[in-house]
N, C-alpha and C. Protein backbone atom coordinates (compact mmCIF):
# COMPACT_ATOMS: atom_id res chain seq x y z
N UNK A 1 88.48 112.91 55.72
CA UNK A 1 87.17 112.30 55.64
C UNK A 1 86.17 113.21 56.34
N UNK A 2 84.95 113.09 55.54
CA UNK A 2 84.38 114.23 56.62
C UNK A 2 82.98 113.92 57.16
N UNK A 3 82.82 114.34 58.47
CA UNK A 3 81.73 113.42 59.12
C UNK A 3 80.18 113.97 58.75
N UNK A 4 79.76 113.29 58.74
CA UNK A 4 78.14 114.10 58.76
C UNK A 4 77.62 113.63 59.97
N UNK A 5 77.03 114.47 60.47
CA UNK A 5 76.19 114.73 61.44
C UNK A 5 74.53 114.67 61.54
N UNK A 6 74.05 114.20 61.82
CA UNK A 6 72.60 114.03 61.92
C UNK A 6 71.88 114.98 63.22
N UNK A 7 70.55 116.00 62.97
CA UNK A 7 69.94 116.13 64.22
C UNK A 7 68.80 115.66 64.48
N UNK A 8 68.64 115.68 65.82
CA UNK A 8 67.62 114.69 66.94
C UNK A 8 67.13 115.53 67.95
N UNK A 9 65.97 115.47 68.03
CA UNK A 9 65.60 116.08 69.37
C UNK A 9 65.07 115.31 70.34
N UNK A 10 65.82 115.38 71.45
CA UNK A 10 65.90 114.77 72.47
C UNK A 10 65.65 115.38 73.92
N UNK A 11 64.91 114.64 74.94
CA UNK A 11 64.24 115.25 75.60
C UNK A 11 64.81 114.72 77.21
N UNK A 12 65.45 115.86 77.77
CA UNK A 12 65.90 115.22 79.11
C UNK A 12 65.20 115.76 80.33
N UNK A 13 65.74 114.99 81.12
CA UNK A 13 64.90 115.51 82.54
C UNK A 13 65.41 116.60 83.13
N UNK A 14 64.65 117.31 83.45
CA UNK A 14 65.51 118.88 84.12
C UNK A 14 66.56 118.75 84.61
N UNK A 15 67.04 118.26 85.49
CA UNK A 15 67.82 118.05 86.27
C UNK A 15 68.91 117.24 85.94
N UNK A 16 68.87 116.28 84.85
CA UNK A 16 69.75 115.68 84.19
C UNK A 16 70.39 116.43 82.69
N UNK A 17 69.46 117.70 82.52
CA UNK A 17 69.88 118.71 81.63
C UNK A 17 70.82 119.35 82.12
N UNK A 18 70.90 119.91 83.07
CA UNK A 18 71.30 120.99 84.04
C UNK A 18 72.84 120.43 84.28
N UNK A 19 72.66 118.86 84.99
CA UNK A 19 73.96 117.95 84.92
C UNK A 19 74.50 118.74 83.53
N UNK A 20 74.03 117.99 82.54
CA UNK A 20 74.93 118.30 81.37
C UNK A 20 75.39 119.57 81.16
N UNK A 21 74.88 120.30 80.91
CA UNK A 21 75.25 121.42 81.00
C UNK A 21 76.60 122.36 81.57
N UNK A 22 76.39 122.01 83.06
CA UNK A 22 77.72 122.28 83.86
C UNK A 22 78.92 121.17 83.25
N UNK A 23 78.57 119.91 83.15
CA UNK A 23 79.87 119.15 82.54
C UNK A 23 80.57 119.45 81.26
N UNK A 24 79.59 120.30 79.91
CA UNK A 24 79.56 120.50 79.41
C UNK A 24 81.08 122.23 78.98
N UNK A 25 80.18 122.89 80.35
CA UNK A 25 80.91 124.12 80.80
C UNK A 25 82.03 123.63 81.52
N UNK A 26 82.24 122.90 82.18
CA UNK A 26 83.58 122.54 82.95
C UNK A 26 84.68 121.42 81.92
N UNK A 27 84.12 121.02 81.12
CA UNK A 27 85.13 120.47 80.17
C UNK A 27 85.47 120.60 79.13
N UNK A 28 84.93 121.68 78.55
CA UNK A 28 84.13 122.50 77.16
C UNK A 28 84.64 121.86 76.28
N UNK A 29 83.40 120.82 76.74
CA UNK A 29 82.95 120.53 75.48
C UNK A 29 81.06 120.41 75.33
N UNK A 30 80.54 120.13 73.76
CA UNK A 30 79.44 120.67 73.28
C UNK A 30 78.78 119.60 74.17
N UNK A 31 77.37 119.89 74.52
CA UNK A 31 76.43 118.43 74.73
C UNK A 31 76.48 117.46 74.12
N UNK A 32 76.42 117.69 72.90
CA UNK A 32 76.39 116.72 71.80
C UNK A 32 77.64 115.70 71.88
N UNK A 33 78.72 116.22 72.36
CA UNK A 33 80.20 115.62 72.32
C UNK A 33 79.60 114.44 73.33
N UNK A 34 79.36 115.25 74.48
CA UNK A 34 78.84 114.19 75.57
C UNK A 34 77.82 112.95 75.55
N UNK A 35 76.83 113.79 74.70
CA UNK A 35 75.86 112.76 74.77
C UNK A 35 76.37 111.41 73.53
N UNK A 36 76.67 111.93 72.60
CA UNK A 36 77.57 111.02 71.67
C UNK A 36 78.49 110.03 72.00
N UNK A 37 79.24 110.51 72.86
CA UNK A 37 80.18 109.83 73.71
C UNK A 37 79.73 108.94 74.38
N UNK A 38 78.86 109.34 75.25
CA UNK A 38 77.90 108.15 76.31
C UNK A 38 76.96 107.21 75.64
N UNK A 39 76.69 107.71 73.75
CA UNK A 39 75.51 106.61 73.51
C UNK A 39 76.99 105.85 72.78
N UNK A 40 78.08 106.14 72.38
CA UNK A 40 78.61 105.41 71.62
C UNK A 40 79.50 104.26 72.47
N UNK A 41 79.90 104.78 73.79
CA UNK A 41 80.32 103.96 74.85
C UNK A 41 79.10 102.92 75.17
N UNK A 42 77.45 103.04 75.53
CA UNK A 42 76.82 102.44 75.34
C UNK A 42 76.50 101.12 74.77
N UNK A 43 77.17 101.75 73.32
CA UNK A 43 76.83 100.26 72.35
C UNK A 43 77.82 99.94 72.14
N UNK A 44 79.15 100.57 72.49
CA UNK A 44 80.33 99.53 72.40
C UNK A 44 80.03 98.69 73.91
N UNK A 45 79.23 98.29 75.28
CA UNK A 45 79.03 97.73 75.97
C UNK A 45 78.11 96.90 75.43
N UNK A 46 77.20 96.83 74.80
CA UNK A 46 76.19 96.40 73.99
C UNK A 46 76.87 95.11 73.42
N UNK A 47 77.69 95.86 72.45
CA UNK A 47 78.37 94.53 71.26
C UNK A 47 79.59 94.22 72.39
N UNK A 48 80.55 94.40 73.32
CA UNK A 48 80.92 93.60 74.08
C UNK A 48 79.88 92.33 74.31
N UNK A 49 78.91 92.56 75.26
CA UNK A 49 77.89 91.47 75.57
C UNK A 49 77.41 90.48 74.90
N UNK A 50 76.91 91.05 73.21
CA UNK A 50 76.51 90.07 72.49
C UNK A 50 77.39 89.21 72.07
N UNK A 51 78.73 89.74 71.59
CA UNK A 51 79.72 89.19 71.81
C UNK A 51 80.34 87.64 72.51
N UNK A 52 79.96 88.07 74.05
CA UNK A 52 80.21 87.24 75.36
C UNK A 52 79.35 85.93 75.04
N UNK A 53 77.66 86.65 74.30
CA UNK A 53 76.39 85.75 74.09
C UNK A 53 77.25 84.80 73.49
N UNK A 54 77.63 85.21 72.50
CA UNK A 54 77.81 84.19 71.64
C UNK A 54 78.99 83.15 71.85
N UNK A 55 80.01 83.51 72.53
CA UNK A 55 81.18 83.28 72.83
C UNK A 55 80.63 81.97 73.94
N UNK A 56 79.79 81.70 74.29
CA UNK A 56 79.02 81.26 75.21
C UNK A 56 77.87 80.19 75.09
N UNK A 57 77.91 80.61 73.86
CA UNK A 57 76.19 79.74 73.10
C UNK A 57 76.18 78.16 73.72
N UNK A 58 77.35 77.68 73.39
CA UNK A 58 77.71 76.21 73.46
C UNK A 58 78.40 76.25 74.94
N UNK A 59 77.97 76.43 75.57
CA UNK A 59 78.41 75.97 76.90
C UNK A 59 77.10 74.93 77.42
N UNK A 60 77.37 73.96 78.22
CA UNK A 60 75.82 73.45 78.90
C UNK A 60 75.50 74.15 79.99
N UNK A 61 73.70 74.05 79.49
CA UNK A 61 72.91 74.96 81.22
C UNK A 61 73.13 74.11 82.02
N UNK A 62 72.83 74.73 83.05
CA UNK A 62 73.23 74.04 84.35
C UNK A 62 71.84 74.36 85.22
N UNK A 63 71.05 73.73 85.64
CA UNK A 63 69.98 73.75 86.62
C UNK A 63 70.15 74.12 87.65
N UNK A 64 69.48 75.50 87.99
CA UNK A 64 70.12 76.20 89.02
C UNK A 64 70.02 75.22 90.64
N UNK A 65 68.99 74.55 90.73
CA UNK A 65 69.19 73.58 91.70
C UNK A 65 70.71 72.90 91.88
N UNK A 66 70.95 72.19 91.03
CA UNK A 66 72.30 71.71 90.82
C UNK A 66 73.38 72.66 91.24
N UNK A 67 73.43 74.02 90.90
CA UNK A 67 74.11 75.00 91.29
C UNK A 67 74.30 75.41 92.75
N UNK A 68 73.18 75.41 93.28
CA UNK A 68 72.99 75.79 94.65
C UNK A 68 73.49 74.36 95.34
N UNK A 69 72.82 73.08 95.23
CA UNK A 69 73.91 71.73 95.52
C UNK A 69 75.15 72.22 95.87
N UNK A 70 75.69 72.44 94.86
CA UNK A 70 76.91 72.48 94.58
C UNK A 70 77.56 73.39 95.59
N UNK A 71 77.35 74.47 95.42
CA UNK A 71 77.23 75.48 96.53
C UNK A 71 77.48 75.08 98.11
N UNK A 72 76.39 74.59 98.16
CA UNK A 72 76.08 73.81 99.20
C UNK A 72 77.09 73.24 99.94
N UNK A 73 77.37 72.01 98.95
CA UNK A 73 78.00 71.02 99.16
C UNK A 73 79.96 71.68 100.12
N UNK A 74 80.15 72.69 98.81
CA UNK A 74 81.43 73.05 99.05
C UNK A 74 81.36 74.25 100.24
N UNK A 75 80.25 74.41 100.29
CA UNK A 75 80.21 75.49 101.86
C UNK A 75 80.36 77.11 101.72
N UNK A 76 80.29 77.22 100.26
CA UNK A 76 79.88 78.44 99.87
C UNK A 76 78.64 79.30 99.63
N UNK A 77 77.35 78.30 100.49
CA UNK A 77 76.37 78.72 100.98
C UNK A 77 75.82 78.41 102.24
């Protein structure tokens, strides 16, 4: 299968270039590997979460007053 690749220009902060760079040289691999890596880890954290959202929808709110009570009550505040 063969991948296609898209380019982007993207604009980093000096110093967070520079990061890359050396990580880049010390693990050789391309920027691109890296930065790919970190946006695709990204949104696999992303769709974890929405995930959780939803997994969650139907639970009841709870009034954070009530919470802190509660808290309270059991001496964990």
């Amino acid at each position: 299968m063969k991948t296609s690749h898209k380019r982007a220009t993207v604009y980093f902060d000096a110093s967070l270039h520079r990061a890359l760079r050396v990580k880049a040289a010390v693990t050789e691999r391309s920027l691109s590997e890296i930065v790919n890596a970190a946006v695709k880890q990204s949104m696999a954290e992303d769709a974890e979460d929405l995930a959780a959202f939803k997994d969650r929808a139907n639970e009841p709110n709870l009034a954070f007053e009530v919470v802190l009570k509660d808290l309270r009550q059991r001496g964990k505040l």
